[in-house]
PDB file of N, CA and C in Angstrom:
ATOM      1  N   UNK A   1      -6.596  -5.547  10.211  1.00  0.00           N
ATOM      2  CA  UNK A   1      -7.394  -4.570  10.926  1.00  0.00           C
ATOM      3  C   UNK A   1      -8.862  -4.917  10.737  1.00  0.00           C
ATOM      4  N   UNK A   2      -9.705  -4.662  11.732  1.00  0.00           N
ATOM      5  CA  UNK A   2     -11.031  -5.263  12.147  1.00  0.00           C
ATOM      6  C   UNK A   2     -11.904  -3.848  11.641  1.00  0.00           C
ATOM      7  N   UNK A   3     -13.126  -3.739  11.170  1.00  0.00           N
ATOM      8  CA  UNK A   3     -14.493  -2.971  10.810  1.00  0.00           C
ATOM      9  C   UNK A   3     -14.267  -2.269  11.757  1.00  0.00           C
ATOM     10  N   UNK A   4     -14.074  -0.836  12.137  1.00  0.00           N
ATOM     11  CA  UNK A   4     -14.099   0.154  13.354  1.00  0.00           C
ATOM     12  C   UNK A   4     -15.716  -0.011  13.767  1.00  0.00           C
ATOM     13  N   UNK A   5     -16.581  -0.262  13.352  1.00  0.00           N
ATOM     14  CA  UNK A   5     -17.919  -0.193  14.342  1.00  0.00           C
ATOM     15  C   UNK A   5     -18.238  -1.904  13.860  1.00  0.00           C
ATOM     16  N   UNK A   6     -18.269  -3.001  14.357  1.00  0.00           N
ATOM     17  CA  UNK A   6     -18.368  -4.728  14.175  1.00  0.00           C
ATOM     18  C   UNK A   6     -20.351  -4.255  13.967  1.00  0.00           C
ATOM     19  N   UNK A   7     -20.614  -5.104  13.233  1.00  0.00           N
ATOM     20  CA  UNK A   7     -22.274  -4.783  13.187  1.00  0.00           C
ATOM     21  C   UNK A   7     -23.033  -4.054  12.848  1.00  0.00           C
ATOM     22  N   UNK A   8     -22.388  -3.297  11.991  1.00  0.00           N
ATOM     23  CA  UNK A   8     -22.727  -1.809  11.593  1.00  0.00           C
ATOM     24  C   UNK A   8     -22.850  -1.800   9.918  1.00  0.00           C
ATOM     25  N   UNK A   9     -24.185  -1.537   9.588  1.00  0.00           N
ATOM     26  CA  UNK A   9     -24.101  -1.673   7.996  1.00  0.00           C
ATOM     27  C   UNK A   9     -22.997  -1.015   7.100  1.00  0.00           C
ATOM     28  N   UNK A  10     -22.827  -1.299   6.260  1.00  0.00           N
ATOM     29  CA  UNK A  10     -22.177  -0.319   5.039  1.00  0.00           C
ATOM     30  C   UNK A  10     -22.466  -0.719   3.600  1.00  0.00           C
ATOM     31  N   UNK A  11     -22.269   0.491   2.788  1.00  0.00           N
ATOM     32  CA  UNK A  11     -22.652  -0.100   1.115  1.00  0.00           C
ATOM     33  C   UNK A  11     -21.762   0.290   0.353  1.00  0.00           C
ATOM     34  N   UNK A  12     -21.557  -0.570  -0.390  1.00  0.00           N
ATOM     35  CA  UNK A  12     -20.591  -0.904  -1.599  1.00  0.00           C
ATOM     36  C   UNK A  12     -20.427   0.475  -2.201  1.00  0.00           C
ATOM     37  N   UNK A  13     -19.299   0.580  -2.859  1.00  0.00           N
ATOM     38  CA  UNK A  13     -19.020   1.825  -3.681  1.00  0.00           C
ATOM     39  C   UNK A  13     -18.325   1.171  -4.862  1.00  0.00           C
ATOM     40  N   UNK A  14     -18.645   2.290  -6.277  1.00  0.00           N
ATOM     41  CA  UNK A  14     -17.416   1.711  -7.382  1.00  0.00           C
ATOM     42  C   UNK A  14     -16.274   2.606  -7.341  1.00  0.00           C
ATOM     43  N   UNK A  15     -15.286   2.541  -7.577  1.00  0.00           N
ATOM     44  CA  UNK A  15     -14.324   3.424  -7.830  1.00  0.00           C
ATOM     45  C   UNK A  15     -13.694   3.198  -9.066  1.00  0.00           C
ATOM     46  N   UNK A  16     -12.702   4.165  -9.446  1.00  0.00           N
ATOM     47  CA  UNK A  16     -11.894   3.860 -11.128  1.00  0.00           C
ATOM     48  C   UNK A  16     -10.888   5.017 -10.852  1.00  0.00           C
ATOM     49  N   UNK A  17      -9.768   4.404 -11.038  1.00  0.00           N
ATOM     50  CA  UNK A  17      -8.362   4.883 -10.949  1.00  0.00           C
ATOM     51  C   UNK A  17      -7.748   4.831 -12.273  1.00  0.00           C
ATOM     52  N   UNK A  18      -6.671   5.867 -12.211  1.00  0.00           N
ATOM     53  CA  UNK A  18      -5.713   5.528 -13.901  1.00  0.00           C
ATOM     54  C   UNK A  18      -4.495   5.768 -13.353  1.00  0.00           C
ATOM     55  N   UNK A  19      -3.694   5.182 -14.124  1.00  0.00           N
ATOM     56  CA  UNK A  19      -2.498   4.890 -14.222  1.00  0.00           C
ATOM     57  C   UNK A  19      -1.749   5.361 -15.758  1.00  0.00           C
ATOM     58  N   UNK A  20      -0.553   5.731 -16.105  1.00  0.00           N
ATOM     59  CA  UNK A  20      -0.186   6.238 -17.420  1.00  0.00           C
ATOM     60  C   UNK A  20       0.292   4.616 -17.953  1.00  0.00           C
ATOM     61  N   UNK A  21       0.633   5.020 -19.489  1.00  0.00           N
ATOM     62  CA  UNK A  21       0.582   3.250 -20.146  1.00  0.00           C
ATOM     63  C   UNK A  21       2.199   3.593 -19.824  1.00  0.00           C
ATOM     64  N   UNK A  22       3.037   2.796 -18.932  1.00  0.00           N
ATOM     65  CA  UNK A  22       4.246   2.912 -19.277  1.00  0.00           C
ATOM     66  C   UNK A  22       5.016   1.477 -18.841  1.00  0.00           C
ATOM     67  N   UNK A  23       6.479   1.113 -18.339  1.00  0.00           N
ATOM     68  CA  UNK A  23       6.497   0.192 -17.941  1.00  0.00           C
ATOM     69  C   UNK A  23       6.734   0.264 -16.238  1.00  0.00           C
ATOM     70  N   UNK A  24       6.554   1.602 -15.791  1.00  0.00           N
ATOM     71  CA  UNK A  24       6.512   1.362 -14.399  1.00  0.00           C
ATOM     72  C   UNK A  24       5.302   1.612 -13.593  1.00  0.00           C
ATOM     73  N   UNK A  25       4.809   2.136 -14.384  1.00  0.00           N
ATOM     74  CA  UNK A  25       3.104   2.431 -14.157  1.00  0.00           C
ATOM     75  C   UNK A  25       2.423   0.604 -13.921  1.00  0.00           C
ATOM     76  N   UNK A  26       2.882   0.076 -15.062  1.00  0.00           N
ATOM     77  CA  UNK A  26       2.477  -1.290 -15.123  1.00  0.00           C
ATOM     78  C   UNK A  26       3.192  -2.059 -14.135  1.00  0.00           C
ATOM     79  N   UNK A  27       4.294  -2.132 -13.258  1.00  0.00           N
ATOM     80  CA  UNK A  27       4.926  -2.376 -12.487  1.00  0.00           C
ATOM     81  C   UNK A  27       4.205  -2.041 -11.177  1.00  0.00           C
ATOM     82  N   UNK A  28       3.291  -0.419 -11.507  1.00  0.00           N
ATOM     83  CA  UNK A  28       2.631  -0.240 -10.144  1.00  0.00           C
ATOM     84  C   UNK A  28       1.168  -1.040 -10.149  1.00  0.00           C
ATOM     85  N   UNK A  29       0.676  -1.361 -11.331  1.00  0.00           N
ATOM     86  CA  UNK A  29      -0.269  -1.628 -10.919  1.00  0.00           C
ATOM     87  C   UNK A  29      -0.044  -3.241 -10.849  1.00  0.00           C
ATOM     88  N   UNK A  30       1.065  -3.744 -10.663  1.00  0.00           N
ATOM     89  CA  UNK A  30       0.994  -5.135 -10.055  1.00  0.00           C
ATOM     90  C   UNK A  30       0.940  -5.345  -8.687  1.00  0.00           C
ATOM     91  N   UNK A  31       1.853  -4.215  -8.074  1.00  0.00           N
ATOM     92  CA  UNK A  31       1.674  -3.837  -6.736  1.00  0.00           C
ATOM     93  C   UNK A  31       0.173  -3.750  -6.370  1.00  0.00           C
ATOM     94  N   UNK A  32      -0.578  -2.979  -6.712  1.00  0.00           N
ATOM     95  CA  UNK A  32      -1.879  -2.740  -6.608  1.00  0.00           C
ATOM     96  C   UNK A  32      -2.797  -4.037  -6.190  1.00  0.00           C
ATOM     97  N   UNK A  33      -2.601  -4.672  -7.699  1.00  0.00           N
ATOM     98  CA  UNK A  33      -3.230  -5.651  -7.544  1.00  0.00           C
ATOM     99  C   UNK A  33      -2.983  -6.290  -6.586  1.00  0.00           C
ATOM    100  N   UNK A  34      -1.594  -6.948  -6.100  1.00  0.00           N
ATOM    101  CA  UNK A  34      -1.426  -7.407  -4.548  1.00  0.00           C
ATOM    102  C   UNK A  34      -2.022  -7.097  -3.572  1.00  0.00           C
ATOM    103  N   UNK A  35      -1.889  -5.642  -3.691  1.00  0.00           N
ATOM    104  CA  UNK A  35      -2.741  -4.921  -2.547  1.00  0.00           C
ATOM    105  C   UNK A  35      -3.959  -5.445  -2.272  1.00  0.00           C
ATOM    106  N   UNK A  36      -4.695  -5.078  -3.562  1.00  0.00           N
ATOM    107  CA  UNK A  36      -5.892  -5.474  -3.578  1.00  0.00           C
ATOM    108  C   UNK A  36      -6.256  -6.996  -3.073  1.00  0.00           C
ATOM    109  N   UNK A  37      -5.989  -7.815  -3.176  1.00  0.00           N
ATOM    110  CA  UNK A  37      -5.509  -8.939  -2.778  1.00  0.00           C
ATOM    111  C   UNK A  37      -5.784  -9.634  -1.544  1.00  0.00           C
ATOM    112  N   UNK A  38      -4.482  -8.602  -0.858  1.00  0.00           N
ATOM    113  CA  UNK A  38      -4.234  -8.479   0.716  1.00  0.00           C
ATOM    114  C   UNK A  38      -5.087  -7.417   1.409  1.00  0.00           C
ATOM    115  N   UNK A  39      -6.420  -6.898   0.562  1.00  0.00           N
ATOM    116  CA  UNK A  39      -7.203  -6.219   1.396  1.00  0.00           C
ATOM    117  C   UNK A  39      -6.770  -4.749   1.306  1.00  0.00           C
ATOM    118  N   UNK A  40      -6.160  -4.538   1.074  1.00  0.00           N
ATOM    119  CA  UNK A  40      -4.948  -3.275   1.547  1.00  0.00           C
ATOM    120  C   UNK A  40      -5.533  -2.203   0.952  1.00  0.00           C
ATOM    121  N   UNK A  41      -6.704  -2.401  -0.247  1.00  0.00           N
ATOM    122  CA  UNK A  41      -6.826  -0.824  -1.107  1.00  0.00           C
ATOM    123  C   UNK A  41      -7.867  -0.160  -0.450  1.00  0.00           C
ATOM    124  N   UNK A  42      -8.538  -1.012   0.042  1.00  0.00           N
ATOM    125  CA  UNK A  42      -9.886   0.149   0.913  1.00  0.00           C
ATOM    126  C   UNK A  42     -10.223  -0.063   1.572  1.00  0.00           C
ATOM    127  N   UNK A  43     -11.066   0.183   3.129  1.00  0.00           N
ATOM    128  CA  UNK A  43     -11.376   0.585   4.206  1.00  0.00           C
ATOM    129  C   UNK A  43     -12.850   0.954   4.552  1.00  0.00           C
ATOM    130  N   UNK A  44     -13.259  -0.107   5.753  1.00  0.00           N
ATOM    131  CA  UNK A  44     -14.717   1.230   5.831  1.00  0.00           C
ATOM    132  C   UNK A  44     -14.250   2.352   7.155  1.00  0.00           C
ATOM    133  N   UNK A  45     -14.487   3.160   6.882  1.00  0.00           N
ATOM    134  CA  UNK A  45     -14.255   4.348   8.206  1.00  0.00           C
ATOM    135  C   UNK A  45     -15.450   5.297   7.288  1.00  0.00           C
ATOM    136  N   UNK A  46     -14.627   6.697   7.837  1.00  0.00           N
ATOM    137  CA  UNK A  46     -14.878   7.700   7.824  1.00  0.00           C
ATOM    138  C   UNK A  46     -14.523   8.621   6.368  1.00  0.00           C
ATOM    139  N   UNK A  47     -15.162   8.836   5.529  1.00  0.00           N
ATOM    140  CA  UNK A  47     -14.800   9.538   4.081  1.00  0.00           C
ATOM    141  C   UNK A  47     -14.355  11.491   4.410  1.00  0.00           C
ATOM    142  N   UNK A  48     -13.161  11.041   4.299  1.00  0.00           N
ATOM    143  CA  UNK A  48     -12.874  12.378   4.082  1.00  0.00           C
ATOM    144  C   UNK A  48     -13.145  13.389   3.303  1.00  0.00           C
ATOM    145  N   UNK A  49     -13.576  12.739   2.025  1.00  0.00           N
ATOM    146  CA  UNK A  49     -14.428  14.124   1.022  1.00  0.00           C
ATOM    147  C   UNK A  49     -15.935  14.301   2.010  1.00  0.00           C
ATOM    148  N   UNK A  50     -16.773  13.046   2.540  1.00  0.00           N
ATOM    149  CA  UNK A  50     -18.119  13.577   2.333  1.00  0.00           C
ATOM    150  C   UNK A  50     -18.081  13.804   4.267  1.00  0.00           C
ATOM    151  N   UNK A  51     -17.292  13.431   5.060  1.00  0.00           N
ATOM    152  CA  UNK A  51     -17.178  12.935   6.416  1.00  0.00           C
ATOM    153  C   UNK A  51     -18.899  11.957   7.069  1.00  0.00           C
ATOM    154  N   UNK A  52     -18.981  11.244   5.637  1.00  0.00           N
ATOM    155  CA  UNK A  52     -20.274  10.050   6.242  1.00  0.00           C
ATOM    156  C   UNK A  52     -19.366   9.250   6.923  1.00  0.00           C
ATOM    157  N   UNK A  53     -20.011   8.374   7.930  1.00  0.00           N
ATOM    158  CA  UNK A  53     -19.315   7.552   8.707  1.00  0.00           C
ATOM    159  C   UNK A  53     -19.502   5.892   8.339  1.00  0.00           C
ATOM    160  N   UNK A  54     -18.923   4.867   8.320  1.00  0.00           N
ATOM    161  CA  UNK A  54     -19.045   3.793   7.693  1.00  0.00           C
ATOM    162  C   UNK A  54     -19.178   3.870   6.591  1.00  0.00           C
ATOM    163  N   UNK A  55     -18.259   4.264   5.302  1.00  0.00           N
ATOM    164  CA  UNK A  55     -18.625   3.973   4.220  1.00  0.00           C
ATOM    165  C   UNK A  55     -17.060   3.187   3.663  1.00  0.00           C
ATOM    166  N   UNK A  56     -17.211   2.783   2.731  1.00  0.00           N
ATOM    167  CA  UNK A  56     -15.874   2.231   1.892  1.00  0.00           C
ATOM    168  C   UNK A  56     -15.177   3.404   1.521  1.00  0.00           C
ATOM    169  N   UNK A  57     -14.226   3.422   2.040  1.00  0.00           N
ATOM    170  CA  UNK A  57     -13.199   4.666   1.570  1.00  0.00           C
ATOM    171  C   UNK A  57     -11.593   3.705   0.843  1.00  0.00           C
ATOM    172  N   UNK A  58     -10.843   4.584   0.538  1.00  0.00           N
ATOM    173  CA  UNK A  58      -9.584   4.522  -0.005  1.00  0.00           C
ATOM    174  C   UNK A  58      -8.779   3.983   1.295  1.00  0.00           C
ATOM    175  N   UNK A  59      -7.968   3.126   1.582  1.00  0.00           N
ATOM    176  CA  UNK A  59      -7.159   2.880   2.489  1.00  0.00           C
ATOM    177  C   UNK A  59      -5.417   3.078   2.646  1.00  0.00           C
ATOM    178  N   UNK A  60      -5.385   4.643   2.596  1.00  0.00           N
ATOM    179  CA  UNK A  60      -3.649   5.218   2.212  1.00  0.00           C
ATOM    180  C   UNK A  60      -3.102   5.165   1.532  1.00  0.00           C
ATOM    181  N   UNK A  61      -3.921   4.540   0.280  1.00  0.00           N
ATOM    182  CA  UNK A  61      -2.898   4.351  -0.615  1.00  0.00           C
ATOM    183  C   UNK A  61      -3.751   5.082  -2.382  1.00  0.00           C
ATOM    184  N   UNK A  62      -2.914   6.016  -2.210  1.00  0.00           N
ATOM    185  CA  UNK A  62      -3.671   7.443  -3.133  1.00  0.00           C
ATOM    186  C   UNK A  62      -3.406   6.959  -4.357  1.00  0.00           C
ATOM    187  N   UNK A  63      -5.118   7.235  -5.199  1.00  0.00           N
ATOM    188  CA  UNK A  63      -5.116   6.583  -6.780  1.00  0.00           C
ATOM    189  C   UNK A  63      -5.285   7.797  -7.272  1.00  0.00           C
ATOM    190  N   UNK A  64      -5.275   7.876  -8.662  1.00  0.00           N
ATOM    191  CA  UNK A  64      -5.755   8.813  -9.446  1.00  0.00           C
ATOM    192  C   UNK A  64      -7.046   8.663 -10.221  1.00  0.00           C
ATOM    193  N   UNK A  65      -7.779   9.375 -10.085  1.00  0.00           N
ATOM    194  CA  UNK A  65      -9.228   9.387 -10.493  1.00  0.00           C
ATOM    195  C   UNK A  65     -10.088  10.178 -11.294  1.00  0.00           C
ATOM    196  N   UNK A  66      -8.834  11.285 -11.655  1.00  0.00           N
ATOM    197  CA  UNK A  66      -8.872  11.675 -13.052  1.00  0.00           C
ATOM    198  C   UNK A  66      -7.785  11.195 -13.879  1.00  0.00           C
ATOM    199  N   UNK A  67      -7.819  11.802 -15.130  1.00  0.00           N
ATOM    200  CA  UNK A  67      -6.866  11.502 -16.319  1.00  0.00           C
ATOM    201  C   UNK A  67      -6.171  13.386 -16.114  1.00  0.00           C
ATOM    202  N   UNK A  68      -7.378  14.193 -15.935  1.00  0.00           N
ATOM    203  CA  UNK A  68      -6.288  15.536 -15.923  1.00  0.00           C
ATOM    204  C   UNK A  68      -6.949  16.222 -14.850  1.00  0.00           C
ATOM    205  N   UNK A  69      -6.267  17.186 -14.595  1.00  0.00           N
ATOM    206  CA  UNK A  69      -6.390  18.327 -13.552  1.00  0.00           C
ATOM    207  C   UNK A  69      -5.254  18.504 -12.304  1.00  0.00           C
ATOM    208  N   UNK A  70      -4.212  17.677 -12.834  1.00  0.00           N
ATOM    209  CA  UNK A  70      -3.124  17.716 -11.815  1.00  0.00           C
ATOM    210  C   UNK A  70      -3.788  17.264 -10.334  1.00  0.00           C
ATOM    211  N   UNK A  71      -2.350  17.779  -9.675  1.00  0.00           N
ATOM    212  CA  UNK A  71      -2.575  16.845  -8.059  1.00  0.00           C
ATOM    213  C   UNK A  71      -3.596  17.293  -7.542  1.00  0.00           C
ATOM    214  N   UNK A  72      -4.219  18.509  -7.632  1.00  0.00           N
ATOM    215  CA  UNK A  72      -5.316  19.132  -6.452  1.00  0.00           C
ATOM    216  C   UNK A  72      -6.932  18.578  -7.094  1.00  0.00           C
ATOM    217  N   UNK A  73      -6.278  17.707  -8.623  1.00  0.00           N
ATOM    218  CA  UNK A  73      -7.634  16.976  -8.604  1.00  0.00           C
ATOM    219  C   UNK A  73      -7.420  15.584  -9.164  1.00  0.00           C
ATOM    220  N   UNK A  74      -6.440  15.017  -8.203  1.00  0.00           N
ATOM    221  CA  UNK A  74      -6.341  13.518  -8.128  1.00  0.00           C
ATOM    222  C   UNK A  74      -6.534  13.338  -9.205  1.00  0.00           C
ATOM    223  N   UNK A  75      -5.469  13.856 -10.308  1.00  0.00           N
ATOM    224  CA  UNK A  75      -5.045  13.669 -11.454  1.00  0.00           C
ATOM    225  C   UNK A  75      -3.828  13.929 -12.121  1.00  0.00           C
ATOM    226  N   UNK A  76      -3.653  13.817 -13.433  1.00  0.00           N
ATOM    227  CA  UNK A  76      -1.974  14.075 -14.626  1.00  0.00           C
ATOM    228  C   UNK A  76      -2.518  15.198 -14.665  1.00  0.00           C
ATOM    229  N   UNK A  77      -1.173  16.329 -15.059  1.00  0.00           N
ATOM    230  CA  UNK A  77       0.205  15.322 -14.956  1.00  0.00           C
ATOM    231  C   UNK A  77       0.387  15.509 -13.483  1.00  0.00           C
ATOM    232  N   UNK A  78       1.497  14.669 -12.814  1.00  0.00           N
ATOM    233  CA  UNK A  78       1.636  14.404 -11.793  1.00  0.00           C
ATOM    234  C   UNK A  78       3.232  13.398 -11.677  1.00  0.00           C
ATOM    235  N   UNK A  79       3.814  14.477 -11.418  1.00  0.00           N
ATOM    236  CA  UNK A  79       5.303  13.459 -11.899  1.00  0.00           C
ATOM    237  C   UNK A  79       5.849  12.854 -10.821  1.00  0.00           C
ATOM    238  N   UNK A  80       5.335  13.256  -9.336  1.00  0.00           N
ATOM    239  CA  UNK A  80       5.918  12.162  -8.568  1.00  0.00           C
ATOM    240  C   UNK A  80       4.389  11.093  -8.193  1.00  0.00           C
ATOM    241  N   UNK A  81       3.876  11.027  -8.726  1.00  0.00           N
ATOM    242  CA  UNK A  81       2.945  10.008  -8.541  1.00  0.00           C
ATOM    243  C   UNK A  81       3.226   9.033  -8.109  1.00  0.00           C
ATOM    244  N   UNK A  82       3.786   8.026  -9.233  1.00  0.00           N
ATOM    245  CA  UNK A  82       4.057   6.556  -9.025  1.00  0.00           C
ATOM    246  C   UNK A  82       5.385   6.790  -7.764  1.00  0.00           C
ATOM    247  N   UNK A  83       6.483   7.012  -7.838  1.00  0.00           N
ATOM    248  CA  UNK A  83       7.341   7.194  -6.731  1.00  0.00           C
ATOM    249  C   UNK A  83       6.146   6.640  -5.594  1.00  0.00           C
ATOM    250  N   UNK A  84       5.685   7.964  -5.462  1.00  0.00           N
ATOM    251  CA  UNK A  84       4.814   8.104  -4.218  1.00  0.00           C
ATOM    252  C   UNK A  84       4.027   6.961  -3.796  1.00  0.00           C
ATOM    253  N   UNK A  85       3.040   6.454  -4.638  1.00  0.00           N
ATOM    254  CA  UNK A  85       2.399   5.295  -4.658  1.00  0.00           C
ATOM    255  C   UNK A  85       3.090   4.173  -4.059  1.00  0.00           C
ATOM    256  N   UNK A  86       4.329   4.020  -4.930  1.00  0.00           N
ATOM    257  CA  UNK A  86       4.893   2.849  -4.314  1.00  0.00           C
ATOM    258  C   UNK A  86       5.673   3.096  -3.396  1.00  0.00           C
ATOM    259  N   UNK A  87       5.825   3.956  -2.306  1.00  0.00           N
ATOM    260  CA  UNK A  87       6.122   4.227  -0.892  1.00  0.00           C
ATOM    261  C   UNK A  87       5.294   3.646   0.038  1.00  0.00           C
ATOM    262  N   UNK A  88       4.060   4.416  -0.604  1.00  0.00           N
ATOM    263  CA  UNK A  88       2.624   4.006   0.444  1.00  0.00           C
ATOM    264  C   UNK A  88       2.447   2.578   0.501  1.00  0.00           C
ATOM    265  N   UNK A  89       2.731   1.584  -0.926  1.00  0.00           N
ATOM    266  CA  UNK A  89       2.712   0.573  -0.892  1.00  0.00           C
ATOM    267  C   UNK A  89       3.238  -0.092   0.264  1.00  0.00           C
ATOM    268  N   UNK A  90       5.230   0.370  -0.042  1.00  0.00           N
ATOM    269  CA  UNK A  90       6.011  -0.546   0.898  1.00  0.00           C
ATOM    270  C   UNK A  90       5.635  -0.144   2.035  1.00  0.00           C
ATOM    271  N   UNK A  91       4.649   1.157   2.489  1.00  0.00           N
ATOM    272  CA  UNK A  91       4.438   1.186   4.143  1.00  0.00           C
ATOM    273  C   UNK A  91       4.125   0.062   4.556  1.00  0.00           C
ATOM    274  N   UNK A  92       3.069  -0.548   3.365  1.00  0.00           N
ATOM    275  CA  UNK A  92       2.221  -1.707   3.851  1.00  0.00           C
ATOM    276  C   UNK A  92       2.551  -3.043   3.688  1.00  0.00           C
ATOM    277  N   UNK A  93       3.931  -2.975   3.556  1.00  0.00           N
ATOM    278  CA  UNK A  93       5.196  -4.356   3.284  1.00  0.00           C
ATOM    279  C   UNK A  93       4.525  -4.750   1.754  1.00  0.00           C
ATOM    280  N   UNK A  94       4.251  -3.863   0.602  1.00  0.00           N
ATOM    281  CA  UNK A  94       4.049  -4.504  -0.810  1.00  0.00           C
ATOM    282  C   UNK A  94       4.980  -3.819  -1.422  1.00  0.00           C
ATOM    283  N   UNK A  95       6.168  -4.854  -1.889  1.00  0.00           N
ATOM    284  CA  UNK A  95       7.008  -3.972  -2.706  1.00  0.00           C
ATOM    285  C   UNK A  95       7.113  -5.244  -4.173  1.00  0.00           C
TER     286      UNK A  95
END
């Protein structure tokens, strides 16, 4: 998939995700890393938290970005997490 606006500035963002220490957690984040790889973890569009336009966003495939506050803050605990993760993955043929 091609830059939705070709010519159009954008600026870098950092992000930081967690994962629990386990052995499928570590299993997901090999997936990840593929992802990452194949381009697959982020996107410039449209940010759904801030709705700026052209910025580096997340590309479908949902991290965790806290350590706590459960799901409504993209955090643990969170017990179908990984499941989930690696769905979104295989959407994107990474299994």
């Amino acid at each position: 998939e091609s830059h939705p606006n070709p010519g159009t500035p954008y600026h870098g963002t950092t992000r930081t995700a967690y994962l629990p220490e386990n052995r499928e957690a570590r299993h997901v984040l090999s997936l990840l890393q593929k992802a990452f790889e194949l381009q697959q973890i982020f996107t410039v569009g449209q940010s759904r938290t801030t709705g700026y336009d052209n910025v580096i966003t997340w590309n479908d495939i949902h991290h965790k970005t806290n350590v706590n506050g459960g799901m409504e803050n993209f955090g643990y605990p969170d017990k179908t997490y990984l499941n989930r993760v690696k769905q979104e993955l295989a959407a994107k043929g990474i299994k």
